[in-house]
N, C-alpha and C. Protein backbone atom coordinates (compact mmCIF):
# COMPACT_ATOMS: atom_id res chain seq x y z
N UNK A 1 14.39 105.64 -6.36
CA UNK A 1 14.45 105.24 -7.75
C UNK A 1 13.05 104.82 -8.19
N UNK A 2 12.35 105.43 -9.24
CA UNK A 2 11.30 105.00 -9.86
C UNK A 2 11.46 104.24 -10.93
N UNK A 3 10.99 102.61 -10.62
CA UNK A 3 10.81 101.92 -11.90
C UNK A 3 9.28 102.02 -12.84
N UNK A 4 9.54 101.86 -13.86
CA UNK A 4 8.47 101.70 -14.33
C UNK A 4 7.75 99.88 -14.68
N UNK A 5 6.46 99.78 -13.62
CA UNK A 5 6.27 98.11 -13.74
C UNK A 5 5.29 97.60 -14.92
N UNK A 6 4.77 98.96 -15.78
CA UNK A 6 4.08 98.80 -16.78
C UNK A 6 4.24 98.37 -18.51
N UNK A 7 5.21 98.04 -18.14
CA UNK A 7 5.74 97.47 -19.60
C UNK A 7 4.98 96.85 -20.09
N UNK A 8 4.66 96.52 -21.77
CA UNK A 8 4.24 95.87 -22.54
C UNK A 8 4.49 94.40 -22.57
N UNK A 9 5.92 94.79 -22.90
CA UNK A 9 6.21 93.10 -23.38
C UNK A 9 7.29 92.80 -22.49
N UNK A 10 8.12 91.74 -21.95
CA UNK A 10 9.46 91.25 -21.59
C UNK A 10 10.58 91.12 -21.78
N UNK A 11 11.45 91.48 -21.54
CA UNK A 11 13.08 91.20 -22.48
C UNK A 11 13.17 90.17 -22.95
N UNK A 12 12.31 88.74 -21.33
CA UNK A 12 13.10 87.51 -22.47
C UNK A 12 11.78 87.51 -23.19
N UNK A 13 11.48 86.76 -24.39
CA UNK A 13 10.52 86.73 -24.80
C UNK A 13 10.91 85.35 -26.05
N UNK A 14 10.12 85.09 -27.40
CA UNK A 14 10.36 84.29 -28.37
C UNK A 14 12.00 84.74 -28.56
N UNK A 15 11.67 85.32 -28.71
CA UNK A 15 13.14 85.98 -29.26
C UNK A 15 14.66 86.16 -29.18
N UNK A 16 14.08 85.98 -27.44
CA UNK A 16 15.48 86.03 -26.11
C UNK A 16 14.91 85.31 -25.21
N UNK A 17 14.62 84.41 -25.34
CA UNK A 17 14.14 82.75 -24.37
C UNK A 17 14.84 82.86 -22.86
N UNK A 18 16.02 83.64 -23.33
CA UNK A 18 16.81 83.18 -21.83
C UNK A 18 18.28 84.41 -21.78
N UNK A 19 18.19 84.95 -20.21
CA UNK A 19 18.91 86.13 -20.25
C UNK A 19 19.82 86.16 -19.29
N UNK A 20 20.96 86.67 -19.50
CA UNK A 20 21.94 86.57 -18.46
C UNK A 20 21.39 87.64 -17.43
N UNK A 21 21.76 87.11 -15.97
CA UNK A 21 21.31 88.45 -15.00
C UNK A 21 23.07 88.35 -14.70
N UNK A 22 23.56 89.88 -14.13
CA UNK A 22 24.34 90.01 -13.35
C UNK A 22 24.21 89.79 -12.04
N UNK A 23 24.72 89.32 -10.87
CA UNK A 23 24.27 89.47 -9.83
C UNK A 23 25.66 89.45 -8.65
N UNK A 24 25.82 90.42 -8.18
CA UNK A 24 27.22 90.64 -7.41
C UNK A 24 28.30 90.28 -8.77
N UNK A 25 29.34 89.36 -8.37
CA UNK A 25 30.50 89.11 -9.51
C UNK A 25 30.00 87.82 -10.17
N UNK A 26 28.76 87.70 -10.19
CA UNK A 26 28.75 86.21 -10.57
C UNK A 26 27.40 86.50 -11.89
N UNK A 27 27.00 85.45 -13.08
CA UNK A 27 26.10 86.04 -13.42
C UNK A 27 24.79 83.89 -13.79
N UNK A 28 23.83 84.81 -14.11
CA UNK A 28 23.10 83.78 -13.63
C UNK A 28 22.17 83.92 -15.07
N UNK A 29 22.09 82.81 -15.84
CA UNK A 29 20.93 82.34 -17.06
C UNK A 29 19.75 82.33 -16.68
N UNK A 30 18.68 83.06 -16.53
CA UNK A 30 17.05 83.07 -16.47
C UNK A 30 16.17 83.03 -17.98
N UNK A 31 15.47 82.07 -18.02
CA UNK A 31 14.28 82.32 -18.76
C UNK A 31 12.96 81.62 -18.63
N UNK A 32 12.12 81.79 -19.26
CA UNK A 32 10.79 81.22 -19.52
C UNK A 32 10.52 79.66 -20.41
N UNK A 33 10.50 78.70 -19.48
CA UNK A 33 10.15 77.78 -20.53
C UNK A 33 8.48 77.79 -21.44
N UNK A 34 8.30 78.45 -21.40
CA UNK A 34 7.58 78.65 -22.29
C UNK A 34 7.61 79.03 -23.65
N UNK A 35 8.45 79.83 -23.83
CA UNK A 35 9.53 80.07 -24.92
C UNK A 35 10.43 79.29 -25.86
N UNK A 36 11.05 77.90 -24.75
CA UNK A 36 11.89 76.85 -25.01
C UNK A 36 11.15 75.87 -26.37
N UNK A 37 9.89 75.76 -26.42
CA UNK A 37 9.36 74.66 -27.25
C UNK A 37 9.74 74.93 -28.74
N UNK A 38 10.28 73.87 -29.07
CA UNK A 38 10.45 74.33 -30.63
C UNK A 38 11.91 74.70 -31.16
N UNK A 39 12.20 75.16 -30.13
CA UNK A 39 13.50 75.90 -30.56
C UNK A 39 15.18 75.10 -30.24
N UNK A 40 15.90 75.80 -30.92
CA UNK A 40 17.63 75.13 -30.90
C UNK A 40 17.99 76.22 -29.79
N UNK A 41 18.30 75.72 -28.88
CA UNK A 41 19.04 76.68 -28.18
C UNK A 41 20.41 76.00 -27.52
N UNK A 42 21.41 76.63 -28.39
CA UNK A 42 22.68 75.92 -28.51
C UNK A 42 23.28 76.05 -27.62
N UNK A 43 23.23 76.82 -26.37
CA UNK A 43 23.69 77.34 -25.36
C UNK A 43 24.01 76.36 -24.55
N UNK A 44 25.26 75.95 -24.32
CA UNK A 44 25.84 75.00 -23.47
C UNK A 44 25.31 75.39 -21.85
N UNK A 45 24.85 74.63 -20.78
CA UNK A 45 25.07 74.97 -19.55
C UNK A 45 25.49 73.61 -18.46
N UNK A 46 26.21 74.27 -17.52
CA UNK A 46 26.39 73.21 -17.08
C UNK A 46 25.35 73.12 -15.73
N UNK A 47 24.47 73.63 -15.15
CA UNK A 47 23.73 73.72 -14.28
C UNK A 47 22.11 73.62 -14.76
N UNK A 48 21.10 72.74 -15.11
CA UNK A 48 19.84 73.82 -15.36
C UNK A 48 19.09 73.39 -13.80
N UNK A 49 18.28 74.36 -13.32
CA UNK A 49 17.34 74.54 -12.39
C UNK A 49 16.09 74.82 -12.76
N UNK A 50 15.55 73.88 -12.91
CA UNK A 50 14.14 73.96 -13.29
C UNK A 50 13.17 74.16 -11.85
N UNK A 51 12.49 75.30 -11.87
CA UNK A 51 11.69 75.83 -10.42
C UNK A 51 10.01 75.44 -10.55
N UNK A 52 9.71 74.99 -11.35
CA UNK A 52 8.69 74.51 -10.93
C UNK A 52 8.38 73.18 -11.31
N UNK A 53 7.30 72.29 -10.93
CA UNK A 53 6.37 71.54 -10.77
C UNK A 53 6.53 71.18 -11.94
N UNK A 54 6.36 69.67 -12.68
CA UNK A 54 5.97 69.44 -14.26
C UNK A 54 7.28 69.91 -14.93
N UNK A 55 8.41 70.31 -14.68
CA UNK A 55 9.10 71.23 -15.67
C UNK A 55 10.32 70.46 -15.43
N UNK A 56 10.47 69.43 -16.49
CA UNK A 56 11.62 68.31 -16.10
C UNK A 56 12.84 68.63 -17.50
N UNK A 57 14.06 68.75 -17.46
CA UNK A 57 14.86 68.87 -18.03
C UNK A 57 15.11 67.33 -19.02
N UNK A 58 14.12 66.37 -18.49
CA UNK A 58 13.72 65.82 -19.62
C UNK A 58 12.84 65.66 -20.25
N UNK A 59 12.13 66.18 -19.80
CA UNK A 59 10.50 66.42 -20.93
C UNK A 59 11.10 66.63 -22.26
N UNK A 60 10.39 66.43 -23.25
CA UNK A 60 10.64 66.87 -24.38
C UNK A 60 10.74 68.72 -24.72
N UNK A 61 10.20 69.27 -23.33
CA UNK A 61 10.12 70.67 -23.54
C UNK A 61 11.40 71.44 -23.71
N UNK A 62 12.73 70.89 -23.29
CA UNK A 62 14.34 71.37 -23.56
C UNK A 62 15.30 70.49 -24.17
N UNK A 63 14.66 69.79 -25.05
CA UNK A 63 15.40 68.48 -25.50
C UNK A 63 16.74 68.99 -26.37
N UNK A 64 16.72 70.66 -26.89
CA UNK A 64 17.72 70.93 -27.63
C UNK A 64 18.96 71.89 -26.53
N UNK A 65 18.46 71.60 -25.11
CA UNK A 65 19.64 72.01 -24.53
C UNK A 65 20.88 71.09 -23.84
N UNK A 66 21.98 71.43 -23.91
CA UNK A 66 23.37 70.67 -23.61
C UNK A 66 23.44 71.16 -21.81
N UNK A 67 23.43 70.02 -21.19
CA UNK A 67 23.92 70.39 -19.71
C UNK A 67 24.77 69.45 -18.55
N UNK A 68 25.01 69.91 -17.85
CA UNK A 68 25.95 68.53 -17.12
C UNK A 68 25.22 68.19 -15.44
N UNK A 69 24.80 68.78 -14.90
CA UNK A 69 24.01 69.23 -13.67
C UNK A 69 22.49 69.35 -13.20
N UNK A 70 21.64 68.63 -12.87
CA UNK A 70 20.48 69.41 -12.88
C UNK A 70 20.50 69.23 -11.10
N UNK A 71 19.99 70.82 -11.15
CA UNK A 71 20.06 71.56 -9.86
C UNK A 71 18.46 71.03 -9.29
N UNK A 72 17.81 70.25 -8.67
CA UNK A 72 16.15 70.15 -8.52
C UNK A 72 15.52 70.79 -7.02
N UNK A 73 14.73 71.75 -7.54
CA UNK A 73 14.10 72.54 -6.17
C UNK A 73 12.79 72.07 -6.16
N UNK A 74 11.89 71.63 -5.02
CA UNK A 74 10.57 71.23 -5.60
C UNK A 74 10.05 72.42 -5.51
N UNK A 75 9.02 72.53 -6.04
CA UNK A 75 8.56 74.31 -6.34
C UNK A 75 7.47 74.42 -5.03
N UNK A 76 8.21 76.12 -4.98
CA UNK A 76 7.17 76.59 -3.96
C UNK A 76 5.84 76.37 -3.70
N UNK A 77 5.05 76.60 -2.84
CA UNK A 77 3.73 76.66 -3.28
C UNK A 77 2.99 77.88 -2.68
N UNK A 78 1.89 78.33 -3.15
CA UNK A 78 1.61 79.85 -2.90
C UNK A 78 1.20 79.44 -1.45
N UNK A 79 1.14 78.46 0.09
CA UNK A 79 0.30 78.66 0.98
C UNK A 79 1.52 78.78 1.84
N UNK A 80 2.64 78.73 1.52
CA UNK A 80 3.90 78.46 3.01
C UNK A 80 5.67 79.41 1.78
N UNK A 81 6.56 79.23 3.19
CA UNK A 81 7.67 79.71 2.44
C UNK A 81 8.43 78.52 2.08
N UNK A 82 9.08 78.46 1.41
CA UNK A 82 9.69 77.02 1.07
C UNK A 82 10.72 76.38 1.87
N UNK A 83 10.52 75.35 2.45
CA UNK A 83 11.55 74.48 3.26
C UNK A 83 12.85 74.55 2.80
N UNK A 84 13.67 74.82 3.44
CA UNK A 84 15.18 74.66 2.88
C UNK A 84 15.60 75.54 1.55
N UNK A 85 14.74 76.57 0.96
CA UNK A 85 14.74 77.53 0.62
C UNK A 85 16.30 78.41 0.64
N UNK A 86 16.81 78.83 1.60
CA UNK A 86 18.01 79.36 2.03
C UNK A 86 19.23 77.80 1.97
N UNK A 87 18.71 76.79 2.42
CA UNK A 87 19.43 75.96 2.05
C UNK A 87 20.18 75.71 1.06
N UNK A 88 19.03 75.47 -0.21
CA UNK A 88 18.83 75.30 -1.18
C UNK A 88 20.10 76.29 -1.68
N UNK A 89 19.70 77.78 -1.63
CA UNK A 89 20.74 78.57 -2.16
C UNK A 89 22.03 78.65 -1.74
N UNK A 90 21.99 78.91 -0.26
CA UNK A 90 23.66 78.51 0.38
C UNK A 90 24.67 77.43 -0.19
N UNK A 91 24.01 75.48 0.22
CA UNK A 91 24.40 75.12 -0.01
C UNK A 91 24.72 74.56 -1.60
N UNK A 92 23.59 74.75 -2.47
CA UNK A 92 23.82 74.25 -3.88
C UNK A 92 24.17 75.30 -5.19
N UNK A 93 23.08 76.43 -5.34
CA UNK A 93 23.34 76.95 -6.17
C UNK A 93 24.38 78.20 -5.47
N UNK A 94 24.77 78.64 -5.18
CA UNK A 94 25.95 79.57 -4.51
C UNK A 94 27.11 78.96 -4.98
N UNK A 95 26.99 77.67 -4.62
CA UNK A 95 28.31 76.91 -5.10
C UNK A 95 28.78 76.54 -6.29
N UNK A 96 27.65 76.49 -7.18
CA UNK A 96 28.09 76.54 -8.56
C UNK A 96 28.11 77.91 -9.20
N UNK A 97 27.35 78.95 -9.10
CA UNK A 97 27.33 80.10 -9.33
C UNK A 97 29.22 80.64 -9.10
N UNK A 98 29.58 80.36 -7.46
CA UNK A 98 30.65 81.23 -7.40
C UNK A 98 32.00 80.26 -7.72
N UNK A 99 31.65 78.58 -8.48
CA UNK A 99 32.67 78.33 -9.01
C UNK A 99 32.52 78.12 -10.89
N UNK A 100 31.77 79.29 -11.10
CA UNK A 100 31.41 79.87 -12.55
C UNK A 100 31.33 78.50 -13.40
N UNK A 101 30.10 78.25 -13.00
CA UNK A 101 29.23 77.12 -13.72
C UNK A 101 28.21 77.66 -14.55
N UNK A 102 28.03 77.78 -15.46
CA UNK A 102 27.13 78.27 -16.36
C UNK A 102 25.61 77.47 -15.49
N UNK A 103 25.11 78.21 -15.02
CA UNK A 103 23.62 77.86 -14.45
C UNK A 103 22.63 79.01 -14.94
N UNK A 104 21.39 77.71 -15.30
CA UNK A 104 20.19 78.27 -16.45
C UNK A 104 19.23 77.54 -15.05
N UNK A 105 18.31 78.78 -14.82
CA UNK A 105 16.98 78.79 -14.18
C UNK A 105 15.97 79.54 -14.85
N UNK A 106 15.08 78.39 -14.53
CA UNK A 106 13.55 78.70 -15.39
C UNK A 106 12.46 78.33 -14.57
N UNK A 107 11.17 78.93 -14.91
CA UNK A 107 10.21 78.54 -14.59
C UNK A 107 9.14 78.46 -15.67
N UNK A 108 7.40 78.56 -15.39
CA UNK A 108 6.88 78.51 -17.15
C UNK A 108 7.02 79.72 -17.75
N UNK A 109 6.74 81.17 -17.21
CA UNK A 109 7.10 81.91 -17.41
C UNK A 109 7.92 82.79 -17.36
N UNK A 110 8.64 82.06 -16.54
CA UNK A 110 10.18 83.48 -15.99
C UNK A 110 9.77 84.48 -15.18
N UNK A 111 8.94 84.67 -14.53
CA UNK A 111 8.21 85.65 -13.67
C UNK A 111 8.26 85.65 -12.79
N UNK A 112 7.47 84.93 -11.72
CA UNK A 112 7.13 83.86 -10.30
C UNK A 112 8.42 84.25 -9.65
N UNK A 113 8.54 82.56 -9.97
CA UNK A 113 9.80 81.96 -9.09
C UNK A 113 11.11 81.77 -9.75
N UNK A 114 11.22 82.10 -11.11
CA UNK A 114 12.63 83.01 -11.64
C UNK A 114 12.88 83.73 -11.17
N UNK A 115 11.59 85.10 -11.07
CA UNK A 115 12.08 86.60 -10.16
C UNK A 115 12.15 86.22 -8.64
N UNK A 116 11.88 85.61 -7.96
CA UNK A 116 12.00 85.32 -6.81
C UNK A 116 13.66 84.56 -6.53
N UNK A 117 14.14 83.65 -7.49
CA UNK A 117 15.50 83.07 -7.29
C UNK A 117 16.49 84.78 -7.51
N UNK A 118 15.97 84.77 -8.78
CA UNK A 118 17.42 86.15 -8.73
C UNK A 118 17.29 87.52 -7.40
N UNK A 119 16.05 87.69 -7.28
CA UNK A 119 15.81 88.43 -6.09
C UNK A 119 16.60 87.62 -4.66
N UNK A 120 16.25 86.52 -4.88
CA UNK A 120 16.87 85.64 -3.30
C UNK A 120 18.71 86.02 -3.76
N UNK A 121 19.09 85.87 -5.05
CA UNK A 121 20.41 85.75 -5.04
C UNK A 121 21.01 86.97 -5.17
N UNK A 122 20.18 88.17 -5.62
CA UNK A 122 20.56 89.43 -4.82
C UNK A 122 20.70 89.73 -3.72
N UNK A 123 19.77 89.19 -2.81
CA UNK A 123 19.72 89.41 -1.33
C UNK A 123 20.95 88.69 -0.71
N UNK A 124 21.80 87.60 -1.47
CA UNK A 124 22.88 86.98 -1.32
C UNK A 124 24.13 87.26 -1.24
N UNK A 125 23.99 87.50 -2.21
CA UNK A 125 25.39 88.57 -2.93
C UNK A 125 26.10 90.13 -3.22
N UNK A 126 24.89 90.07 -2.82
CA UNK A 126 24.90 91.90 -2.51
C UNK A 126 24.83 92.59 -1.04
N UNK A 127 25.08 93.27 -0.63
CA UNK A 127 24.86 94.33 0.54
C UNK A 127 23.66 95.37 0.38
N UNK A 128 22.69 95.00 1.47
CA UNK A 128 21.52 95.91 1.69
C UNK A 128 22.20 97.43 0.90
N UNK A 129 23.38 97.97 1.54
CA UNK A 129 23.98 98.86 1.36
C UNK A 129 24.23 98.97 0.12
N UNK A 130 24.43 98.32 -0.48
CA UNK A 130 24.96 97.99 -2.16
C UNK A 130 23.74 98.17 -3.37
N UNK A 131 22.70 97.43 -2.43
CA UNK A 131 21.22 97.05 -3.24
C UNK A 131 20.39 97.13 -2.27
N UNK A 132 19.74 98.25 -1.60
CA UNK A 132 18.59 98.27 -0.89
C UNK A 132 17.31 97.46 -1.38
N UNK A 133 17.16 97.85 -1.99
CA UNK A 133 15.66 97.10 -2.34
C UNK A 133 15.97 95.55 -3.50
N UNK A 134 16.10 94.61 -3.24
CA UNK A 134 16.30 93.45 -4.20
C UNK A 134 15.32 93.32 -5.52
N UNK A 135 14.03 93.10 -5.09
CA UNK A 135 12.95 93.46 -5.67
C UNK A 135 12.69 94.27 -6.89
N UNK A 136 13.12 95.60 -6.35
CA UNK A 136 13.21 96.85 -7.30
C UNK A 136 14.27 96.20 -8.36
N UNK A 137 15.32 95.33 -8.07
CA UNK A 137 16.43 95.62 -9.14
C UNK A 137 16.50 94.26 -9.81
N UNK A 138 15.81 93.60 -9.34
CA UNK A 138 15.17 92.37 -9.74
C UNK A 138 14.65 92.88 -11.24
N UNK A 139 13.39 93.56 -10.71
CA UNK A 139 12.69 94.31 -12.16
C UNK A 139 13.66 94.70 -13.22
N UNK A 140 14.56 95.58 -12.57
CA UNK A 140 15.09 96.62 -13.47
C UNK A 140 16.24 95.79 -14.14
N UNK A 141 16.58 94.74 -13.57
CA UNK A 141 17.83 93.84 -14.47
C UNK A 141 17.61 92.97 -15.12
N UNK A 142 16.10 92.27 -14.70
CA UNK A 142 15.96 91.12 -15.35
C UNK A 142 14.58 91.22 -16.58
N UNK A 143 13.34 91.80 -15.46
CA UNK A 143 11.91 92.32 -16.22
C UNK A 143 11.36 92.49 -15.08
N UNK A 144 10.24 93.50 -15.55
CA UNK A 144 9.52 94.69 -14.92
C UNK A 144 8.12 93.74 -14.31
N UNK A 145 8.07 92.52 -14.98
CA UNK A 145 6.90 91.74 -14.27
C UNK A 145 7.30 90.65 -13.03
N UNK A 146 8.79 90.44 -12.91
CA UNK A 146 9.16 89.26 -12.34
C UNK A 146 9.09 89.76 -10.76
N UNK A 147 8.74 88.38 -9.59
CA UNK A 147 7.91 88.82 -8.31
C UNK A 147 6.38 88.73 -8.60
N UNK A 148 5.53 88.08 -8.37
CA UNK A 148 4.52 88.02 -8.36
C UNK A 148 3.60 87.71 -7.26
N UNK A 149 3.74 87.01 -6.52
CA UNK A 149 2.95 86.86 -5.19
C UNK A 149 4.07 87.87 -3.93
N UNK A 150 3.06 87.64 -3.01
CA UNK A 150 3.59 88.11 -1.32
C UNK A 150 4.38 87.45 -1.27
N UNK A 151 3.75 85.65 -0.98
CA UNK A 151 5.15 84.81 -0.46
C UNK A 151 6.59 84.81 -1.15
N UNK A 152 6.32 85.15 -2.53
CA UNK A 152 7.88 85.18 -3.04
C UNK A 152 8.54 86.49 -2.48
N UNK A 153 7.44 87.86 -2.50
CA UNK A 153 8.71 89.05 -2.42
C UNK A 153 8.84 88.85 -0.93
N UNK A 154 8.15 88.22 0.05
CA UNK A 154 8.49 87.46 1.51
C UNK A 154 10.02 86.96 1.54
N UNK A 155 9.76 85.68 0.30
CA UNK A 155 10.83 85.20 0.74
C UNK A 155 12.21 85.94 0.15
N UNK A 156 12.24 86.73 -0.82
CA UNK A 156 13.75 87.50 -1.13
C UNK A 156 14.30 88.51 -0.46
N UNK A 157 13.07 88.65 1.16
CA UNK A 157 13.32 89.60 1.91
C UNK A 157 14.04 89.04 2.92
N UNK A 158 13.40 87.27 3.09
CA UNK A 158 13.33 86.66 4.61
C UNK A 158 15.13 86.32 4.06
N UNK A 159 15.96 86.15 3.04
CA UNK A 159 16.82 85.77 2.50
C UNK A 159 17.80 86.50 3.63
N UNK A 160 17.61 87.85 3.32
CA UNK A 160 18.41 88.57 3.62
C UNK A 160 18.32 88.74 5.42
N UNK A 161 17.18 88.14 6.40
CA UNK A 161 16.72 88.28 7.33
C UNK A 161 16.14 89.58 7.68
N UNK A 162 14.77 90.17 6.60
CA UNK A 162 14.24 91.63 7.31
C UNK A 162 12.69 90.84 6.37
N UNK A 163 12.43 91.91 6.98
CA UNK A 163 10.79 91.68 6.88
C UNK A 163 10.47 92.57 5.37
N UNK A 164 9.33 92.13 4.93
CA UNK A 164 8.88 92.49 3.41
C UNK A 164 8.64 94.74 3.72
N UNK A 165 9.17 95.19 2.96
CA UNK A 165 8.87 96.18 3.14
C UNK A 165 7.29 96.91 2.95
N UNK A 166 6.00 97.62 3.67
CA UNK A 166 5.18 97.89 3.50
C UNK A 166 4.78 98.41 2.04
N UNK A 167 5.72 98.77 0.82
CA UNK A 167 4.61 98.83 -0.13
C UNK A 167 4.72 97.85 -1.22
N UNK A 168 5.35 96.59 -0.44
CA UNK A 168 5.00 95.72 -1.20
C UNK A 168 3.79 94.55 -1.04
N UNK A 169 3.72 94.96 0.73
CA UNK A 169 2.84 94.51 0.72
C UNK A 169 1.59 94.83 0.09
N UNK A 170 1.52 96.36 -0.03
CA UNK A 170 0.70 96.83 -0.34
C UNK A 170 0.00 96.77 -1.92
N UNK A 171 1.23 96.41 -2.62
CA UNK A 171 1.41 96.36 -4.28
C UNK A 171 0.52 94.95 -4.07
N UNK A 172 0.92 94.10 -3.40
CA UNK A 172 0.80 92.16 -3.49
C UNK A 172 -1.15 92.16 -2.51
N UNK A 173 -1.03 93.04 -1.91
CA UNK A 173 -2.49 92.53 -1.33
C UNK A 173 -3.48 93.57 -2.55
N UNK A 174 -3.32 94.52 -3.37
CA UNK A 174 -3.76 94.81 -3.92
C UNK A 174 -4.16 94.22 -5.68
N UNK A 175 -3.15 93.21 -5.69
CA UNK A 175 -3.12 92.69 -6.75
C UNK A 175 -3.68 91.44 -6.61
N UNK A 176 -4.04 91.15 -5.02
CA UNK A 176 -4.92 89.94 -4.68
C UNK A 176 -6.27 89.91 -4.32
N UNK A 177 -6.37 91.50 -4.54
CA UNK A 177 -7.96 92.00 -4.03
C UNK A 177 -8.80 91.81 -5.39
């Protein structure tokens, strides 16, 4: 399957702040807080997961969202894979996901470590067999930029227990050269 990773602009964007992904039978709220400032976003959730650093569900930066849950991951960092990482997903968000909790994950841009959670929760919920490449469908379901470093498409591989496939490494050391 050829995606195309050259897109212009993003699905979510001003416009669409925040997007449902499908993922196995369950579906999952992603967007960009970057997007969030300013705006009404009436969207009830009962989960938010804020993935990075600085990005507090009480900052004034989501003050117009309704929620009952906050899910807290401390954010990756680009030199290691994240501690309890698989934890993290097994025991917390799996569990609200598959007892259909409206859960909203963000990062500043929705890119990073947004594409890296829905990639990890493909690798979850799906069968290699079902979804060979996580990554690839990561792009194609959510946006064509999300995955950005090695260590993340590392870790939506290490999820599933296999090693990063060679042309991603190849995509990620080239985009670091």
């Amino acid at each position: 399957m050829k995606i195309n990773y050259s897109f212009g602009k993003c699905a979510h964007s001003a416009k669409k702040p925040i997007l449902p992904v499908r993922v196995g039978n369950v579906t999952i709220y992603a967007g960009a807080v970057e997007y969030f400032y300013g705006r009404k976003l009436y969207n009830e959730y009962d989960v938010l997961v804020p993935l990075e650093r600085g990005i507090s569900p009480f900052d004034s930066v989501v003050p117009n969202i309704k929620f009952g849950t906050i899910c807290l991951w401390a954010a990756m960092s680009e030199d290691r894979t994240p501690s309890g990482w698989q934890r993290f997903l097994s025991e917390k968000l799996v569990f609200y996901l598959e007892n259909r909790k409206r859960v909203l994950a963000y990062c500043y841009n929705g890119h990073g470590q947004t594409g890296m959670l829905i990639g990890s929760l493909i690798s979850t919920f799906e069968s290699k067999i079902m979804t060979p490449d996580p990554i690839a469908e990561t792009r194609l379901r959510y946006c064509p930029h999300a995955i950005q470093t090695l260590l993340q498409a590392e870790t939506v591989f290490a999820v599933r227990g296999e090693a990063l496939p060679d042309k991603y490494v190849e995509e990620f050391v080239k985009k670091s050269a």
